[in-house]
PDB file of N, CA and C in Angstrom:
ATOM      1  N   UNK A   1      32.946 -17.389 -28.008  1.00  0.00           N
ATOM      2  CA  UNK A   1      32.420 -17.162 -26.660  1.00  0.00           C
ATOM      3  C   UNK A   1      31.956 -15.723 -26.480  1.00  0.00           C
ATOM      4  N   UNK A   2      32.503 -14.888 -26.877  1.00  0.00           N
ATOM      5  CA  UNK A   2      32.263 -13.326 -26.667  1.00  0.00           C
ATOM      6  C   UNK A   2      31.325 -12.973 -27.627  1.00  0.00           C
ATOM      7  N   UNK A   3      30.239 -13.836 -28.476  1.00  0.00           N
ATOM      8  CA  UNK A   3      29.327 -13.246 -28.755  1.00  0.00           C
ATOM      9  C   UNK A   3      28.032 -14.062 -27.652  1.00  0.00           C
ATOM     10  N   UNK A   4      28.183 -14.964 -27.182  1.00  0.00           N
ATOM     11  CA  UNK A   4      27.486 -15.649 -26.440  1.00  0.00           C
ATOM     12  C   UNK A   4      27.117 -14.620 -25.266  1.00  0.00           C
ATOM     13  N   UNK A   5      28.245 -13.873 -24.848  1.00  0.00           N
ATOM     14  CA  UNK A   5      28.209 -13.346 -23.615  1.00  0.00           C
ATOM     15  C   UNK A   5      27.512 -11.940 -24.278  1.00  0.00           C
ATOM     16  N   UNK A   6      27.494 -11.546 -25.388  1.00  0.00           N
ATOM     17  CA  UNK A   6      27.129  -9.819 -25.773  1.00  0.00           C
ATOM     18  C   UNK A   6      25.638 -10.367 -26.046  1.00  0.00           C
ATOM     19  N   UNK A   7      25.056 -11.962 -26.046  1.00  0.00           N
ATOM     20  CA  UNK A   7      23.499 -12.279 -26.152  1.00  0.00           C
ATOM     21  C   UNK A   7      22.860 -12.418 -25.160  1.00  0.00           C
ATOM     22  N   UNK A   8      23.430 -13.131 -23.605  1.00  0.00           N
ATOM     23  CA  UNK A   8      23.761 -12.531 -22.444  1.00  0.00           C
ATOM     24  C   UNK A   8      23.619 -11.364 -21.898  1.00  0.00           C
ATOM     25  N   UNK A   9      24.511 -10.648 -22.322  1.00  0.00           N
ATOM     26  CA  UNK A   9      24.578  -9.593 -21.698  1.00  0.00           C
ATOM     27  C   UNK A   9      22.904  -8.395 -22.349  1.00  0.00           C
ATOM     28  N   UNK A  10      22.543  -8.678 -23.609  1.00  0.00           N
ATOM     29  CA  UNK A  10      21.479  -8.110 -24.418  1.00  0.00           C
ATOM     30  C   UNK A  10      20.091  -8.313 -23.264  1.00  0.00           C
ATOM     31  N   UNK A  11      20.103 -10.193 -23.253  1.00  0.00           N
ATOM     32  CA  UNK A  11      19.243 -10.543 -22.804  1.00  0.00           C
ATOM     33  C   UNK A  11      18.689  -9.940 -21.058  1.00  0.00           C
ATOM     34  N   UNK A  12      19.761  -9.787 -20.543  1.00  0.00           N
ATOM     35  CA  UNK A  12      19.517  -9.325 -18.983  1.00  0.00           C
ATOM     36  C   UNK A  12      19.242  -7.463 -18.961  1.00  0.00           C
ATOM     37  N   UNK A  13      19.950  -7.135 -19.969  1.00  0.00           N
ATOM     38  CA  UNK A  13      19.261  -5.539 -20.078  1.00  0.00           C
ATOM     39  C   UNK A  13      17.774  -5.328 -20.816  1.00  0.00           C
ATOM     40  N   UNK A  14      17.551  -6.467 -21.310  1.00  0.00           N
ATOM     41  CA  UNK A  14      16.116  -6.547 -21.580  1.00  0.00           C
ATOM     42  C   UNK A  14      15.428  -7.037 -20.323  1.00  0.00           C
ATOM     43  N   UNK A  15      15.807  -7.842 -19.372  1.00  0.00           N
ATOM     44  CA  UNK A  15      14.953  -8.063 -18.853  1.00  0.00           C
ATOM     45  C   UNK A  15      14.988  -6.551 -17.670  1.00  0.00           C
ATOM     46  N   UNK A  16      15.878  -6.662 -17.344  1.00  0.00           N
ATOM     47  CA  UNK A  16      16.150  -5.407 -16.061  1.00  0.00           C
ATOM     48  C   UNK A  16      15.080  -4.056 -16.789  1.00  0.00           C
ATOM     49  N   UNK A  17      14.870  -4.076 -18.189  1.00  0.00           N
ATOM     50  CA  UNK A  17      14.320  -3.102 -18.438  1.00  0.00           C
ATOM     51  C   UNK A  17      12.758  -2.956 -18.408  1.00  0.00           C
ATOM     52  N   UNK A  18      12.458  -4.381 -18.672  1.00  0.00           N
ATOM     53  CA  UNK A  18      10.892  -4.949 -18.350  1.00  0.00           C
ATOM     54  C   UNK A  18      10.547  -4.740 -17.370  1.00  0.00           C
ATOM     55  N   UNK A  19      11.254  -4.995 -16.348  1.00  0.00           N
ATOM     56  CA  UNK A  19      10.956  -5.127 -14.882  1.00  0.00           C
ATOM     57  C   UNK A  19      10.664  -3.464 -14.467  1.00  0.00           C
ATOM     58  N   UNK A  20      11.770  -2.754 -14.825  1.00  0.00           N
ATOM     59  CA  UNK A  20      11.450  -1.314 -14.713  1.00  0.00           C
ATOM     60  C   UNK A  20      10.528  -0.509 -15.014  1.00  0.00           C
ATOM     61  N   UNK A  21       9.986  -0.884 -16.366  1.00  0.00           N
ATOM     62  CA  UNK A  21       9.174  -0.693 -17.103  1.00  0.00           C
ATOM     63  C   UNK A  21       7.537  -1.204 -16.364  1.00  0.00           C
ATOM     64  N   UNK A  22       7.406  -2.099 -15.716  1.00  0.00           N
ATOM     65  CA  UNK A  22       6.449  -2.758 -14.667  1.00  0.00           C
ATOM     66  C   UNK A  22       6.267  -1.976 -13.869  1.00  0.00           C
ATOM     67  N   UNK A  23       7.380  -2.080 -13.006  1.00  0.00           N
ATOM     68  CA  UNK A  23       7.368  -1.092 -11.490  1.00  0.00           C
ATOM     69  C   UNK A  23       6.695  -0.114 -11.945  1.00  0.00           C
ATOM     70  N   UNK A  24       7.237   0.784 -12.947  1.00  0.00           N
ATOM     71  CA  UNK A  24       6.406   2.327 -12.830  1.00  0.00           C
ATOM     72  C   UNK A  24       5.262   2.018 -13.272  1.00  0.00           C
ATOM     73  N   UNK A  25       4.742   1.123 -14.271  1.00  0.00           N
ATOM     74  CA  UNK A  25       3.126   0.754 -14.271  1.00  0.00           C
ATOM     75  C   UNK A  25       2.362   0.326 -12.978  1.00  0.00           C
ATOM     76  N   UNK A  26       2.952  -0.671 -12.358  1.00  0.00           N
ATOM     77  CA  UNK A  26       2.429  -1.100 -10.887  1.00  0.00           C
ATOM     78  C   UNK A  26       2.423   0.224 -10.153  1.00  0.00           C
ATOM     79  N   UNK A  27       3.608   0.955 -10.200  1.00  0.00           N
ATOM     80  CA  UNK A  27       3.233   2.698  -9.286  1.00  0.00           C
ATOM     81  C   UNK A  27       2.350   3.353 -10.001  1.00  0.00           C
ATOM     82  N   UNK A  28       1.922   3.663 -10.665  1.00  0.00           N
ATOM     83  CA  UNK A  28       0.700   4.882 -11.165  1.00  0.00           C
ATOM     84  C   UNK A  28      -0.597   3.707 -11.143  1.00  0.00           C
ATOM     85  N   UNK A  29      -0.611   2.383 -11.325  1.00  0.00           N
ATOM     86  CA  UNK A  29      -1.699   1.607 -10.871  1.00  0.00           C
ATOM     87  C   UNK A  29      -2.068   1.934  -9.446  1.00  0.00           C
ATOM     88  N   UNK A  30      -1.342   1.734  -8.952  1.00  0.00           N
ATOM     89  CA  UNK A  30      -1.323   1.867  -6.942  1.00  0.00           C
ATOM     90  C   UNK A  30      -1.446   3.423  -7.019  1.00  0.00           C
ATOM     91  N   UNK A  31      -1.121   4.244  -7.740  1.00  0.00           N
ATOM     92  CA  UNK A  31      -1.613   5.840  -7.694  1.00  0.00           C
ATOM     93  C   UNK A  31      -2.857   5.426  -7.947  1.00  0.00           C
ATOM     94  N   UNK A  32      -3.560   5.680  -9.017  1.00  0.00           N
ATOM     95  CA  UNK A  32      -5.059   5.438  -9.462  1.00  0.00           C
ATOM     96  C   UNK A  32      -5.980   4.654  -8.308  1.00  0.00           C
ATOM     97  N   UNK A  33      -5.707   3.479  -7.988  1.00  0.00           N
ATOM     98  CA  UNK A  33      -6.579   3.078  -7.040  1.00  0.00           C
ATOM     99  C   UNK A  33      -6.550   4.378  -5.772  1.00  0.00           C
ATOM    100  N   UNK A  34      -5.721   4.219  -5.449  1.00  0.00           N
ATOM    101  CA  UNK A  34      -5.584   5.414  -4.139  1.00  0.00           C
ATOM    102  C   UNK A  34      -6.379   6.535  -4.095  1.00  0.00           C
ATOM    103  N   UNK A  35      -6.675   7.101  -5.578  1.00  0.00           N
ATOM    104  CA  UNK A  35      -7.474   7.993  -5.956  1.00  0.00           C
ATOM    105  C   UNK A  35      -8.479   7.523  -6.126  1.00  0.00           C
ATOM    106  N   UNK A  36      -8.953   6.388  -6.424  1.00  0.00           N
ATOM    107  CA  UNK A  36     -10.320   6.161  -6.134  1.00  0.00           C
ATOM    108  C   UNK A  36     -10.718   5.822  -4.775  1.00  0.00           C
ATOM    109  N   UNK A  37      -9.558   4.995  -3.812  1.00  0.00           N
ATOM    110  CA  UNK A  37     -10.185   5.177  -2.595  1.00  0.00           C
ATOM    111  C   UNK A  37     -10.427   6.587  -1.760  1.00  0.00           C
ATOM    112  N   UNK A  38      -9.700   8.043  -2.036  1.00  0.00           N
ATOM    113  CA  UNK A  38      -9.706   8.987  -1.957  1.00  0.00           C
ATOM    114  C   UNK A  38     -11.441   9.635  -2.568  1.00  0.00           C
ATOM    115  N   UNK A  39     -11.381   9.287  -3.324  1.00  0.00           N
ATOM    116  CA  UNK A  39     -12.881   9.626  -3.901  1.00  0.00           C
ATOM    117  C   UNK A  39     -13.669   8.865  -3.312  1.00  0.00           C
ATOM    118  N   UNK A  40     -14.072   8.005  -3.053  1.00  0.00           N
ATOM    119  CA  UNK A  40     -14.888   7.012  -2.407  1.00  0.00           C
ATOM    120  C   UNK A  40     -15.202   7.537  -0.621  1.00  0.00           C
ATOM    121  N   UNK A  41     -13.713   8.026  -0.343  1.00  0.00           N
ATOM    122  CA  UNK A  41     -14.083   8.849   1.313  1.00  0.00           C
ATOM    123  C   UNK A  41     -14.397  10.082   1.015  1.00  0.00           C
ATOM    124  N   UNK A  42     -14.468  10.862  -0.166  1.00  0.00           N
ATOM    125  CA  UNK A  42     -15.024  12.180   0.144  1.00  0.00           C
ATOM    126  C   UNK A  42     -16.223  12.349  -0.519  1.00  0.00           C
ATOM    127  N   UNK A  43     -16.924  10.531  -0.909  1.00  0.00           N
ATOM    128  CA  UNK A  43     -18.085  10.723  -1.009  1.00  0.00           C
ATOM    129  C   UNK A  43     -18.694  10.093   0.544  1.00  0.00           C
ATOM    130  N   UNK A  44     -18.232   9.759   1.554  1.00  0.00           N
ATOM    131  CA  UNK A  44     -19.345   8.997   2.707  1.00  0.00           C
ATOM    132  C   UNK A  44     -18.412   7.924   3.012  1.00  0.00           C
ATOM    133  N   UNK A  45     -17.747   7.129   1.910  1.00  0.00           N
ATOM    134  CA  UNK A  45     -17.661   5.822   2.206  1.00  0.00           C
ATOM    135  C   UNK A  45     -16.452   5.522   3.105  1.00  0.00           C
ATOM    136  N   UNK A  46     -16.815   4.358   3.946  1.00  0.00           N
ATOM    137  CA  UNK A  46     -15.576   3.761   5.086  1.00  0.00           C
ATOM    138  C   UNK A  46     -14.125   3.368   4.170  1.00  0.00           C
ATOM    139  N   UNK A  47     -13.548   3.414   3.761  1.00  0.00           N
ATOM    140  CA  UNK A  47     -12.482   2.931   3.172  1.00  0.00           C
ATOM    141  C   UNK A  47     -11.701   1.720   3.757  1.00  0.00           C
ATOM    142  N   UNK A  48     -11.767   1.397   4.934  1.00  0.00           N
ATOM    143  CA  UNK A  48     -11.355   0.175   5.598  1.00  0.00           C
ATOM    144  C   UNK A  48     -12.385  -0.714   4.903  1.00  0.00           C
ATOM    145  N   UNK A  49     -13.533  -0.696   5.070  1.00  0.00           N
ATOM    146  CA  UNK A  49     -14.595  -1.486   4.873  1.00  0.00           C
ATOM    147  C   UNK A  49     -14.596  -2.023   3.431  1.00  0.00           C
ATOM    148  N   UNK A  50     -14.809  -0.901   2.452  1.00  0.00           N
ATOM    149  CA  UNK A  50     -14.086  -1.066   1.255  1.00  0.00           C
ATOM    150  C   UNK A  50     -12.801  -2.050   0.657  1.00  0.00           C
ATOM    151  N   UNK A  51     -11.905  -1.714   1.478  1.00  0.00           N
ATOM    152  CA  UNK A  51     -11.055  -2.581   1.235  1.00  0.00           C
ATOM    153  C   UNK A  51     -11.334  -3.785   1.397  1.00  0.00           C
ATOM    154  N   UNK A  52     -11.993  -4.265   2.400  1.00  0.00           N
ATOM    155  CA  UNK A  52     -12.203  -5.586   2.813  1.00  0.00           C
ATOM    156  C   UNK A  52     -13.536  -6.103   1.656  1.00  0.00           C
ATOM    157  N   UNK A  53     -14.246  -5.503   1.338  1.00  0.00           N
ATOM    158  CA  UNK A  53     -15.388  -6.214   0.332  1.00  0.00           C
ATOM    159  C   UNK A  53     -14.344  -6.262  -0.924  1.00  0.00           C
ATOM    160  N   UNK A  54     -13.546  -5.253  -1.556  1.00  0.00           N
ATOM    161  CA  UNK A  54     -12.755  -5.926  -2.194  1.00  0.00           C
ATOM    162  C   UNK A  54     -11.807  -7.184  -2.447  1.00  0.00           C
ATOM    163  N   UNK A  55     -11.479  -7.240  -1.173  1.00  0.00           N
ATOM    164  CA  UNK A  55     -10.907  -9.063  -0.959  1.00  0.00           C
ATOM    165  C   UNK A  55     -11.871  -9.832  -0.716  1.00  0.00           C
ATOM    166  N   UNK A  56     -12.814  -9.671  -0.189  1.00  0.00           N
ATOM    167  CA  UNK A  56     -13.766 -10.938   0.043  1.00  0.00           C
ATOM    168  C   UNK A  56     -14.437 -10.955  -1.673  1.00  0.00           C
ATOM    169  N   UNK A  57     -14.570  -9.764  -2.487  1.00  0.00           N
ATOM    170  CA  UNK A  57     -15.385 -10.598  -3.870  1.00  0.00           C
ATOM    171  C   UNK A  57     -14.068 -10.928  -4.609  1.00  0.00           C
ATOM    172  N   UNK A  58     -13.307 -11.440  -4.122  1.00  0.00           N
ATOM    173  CA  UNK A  58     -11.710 -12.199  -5.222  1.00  0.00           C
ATOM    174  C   UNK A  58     -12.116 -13.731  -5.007  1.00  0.00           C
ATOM    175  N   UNK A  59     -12.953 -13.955  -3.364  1.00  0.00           N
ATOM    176  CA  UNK A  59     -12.911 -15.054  -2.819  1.00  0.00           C
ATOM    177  C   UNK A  59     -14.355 -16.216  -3.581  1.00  0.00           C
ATOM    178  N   UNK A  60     -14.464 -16.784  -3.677  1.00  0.00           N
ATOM    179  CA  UNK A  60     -15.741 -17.695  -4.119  1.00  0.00           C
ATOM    180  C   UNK A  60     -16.576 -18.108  -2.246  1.00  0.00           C
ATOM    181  N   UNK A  61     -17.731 -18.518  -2.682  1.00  0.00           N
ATOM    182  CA  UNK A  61     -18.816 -18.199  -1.766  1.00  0.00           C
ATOM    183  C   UNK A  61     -18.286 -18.837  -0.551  1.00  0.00           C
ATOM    184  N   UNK A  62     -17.941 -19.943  -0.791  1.00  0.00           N
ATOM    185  CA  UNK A  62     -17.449 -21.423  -0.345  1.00  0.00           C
ATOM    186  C   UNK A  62     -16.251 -20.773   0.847  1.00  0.00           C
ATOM    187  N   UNK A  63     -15.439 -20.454   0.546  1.00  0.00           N
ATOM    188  CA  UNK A  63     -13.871 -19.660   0.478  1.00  0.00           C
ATOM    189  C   UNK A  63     -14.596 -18.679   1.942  1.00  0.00           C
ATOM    190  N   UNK A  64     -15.374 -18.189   1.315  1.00  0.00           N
ATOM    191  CA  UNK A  64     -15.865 -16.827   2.599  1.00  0.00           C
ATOM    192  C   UNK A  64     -16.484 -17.214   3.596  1.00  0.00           C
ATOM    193  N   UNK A  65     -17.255 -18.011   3.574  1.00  0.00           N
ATOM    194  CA  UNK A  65     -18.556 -19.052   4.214  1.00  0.00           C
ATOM    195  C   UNK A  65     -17.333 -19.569   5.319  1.00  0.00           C
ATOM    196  N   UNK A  66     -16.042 -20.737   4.974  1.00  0.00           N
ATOM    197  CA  UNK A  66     -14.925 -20.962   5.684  1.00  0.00           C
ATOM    198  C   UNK A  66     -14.632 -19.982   6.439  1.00  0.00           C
ATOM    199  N   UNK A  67     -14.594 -19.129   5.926  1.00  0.00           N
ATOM    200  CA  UNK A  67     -13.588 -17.822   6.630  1.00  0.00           C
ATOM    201  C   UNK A  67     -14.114 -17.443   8.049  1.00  0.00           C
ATOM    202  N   UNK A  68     -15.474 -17.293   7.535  1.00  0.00           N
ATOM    203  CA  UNK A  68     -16.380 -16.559   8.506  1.00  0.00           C
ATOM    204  C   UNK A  68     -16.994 -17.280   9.653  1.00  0.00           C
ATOM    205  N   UNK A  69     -16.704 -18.585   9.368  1.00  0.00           N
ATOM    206  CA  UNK A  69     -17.150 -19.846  10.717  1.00  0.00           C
ATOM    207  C   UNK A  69     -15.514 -19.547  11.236  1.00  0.00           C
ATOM    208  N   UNK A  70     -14.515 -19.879  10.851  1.00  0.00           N
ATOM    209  CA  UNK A  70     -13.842 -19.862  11.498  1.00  0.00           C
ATOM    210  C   UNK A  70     -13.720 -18.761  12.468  1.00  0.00           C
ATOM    211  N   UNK A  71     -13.957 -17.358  12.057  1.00  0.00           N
ATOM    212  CA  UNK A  71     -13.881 -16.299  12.652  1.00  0.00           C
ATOM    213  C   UNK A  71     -14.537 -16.269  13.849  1.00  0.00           C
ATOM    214  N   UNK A  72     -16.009 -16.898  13.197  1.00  0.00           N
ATOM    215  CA  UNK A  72     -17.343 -17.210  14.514  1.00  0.00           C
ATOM    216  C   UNK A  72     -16.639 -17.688  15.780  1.00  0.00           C
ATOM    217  N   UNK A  73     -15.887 -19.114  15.262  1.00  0.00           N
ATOM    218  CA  UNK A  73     -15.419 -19.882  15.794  1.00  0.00           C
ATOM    219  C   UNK A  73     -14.488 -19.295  16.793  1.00  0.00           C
ATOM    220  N   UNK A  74     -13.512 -18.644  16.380  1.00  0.00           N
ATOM    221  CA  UNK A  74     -12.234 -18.361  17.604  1.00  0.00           C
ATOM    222  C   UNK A  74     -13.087 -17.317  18.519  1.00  0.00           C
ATOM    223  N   UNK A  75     -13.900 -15.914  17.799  1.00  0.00           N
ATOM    224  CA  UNK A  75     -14.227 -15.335  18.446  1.00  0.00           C
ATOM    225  C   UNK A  75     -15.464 -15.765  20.262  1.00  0.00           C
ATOM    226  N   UNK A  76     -15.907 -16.468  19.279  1.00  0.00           N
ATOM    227  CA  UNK A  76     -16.804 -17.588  20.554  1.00  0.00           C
ATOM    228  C   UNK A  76     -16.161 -17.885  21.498  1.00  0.00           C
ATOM    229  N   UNK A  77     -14.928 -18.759  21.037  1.00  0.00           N
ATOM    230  CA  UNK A  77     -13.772 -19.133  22.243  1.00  0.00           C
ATOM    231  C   UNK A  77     -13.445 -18.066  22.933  1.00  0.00           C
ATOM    232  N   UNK A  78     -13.472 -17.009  22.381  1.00  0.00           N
ATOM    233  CA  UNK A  78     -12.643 -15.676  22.834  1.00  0.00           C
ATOM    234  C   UNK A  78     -13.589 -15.168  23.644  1.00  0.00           C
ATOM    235  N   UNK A  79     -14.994 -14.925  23.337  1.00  0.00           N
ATOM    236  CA  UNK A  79     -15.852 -14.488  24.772  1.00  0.00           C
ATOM    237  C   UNK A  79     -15.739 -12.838  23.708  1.00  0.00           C
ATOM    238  N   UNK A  80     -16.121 -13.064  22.491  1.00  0.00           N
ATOM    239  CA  UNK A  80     -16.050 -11.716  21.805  1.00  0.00           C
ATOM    240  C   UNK A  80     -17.498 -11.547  21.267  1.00  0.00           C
ATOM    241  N   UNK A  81     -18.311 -12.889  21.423  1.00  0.00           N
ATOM    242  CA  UNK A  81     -19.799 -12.460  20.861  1.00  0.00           C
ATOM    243  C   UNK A  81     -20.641 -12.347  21.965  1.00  0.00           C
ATOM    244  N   UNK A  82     -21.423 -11.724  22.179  1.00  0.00           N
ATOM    245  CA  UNK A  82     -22.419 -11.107  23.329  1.00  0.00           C
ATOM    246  C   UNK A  82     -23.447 -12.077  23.331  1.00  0.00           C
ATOM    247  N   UNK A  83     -23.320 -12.765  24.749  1.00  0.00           N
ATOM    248  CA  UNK A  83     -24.246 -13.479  24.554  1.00  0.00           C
ATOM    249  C   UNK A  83     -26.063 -13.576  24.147  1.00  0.00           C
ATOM    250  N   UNK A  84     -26.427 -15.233  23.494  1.00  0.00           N
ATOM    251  CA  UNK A  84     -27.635 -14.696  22.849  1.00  0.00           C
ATOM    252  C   UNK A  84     -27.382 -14.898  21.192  1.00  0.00           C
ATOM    253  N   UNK A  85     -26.313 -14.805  20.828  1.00  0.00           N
ATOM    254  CA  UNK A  85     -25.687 -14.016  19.337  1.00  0.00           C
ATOM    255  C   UNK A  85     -25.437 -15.638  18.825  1.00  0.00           C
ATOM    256  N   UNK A  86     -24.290 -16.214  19.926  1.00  0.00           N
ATOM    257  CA  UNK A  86     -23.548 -17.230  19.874  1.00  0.00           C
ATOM    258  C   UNK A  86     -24.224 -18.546  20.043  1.00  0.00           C
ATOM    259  N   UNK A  87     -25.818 -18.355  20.693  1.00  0.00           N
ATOM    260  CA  UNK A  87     -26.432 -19.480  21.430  1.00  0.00           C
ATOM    261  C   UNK A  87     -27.780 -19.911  20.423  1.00  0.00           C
ATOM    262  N   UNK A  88     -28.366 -21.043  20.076  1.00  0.00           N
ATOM    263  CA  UNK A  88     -29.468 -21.030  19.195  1.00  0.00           C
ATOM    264  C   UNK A  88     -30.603 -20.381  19.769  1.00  0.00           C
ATOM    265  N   UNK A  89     -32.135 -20.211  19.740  1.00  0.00           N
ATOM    266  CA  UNK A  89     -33.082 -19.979  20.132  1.00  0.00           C
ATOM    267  C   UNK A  89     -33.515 -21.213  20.521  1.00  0.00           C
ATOM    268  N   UNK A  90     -33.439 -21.412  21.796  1.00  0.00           N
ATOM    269  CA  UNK A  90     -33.676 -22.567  23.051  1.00  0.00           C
ATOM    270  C   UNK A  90     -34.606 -21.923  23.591  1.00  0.00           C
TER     271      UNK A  90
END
């Protein structure tokens, strides 16, 4: 039994060490981007805006097209598009 548990015990300090080993890759990843969104605002660019074209090109055409009726959609209800915008050419 007590070598079962020292293969055990091997196996979970390998993993705890992977995982550690991740995190600080995932942190200097999340550094690096940051620095490019940092560069990106001290060339002009919106960085909110940015962010968001980054999630919308993860999405397929289809995926965004949804997104964006729906958006149409509540905002209409909501009395958020100026009229004219919301109405066909009648």
């Amino acid at each position: 039994m007590e070598s079962s548990t020292a293969v055990a015990q091997g196996q979970l300090k390998s993993i705890v060490e992977r995982v550690e080993r991740l995190e600080e890759e995932k942190k200097t990843i999340a550094d690096d981007i940051k620095e490019v969104y940092a560069e990106a605002k001290a060339n002009g660019f919106d960085t909110k805006t940015l962010r968001k074209v980054v999630v919308l090109r993860k999405k397929d055409r289809t995926e965004r097209e949804e997104e964006e009726a729906m958006l149409d959609l509540y905002m209409n209800a909501l009395g958020m598009v100026p009229s004219g915008l919301n109405e066909s050419n009648t």
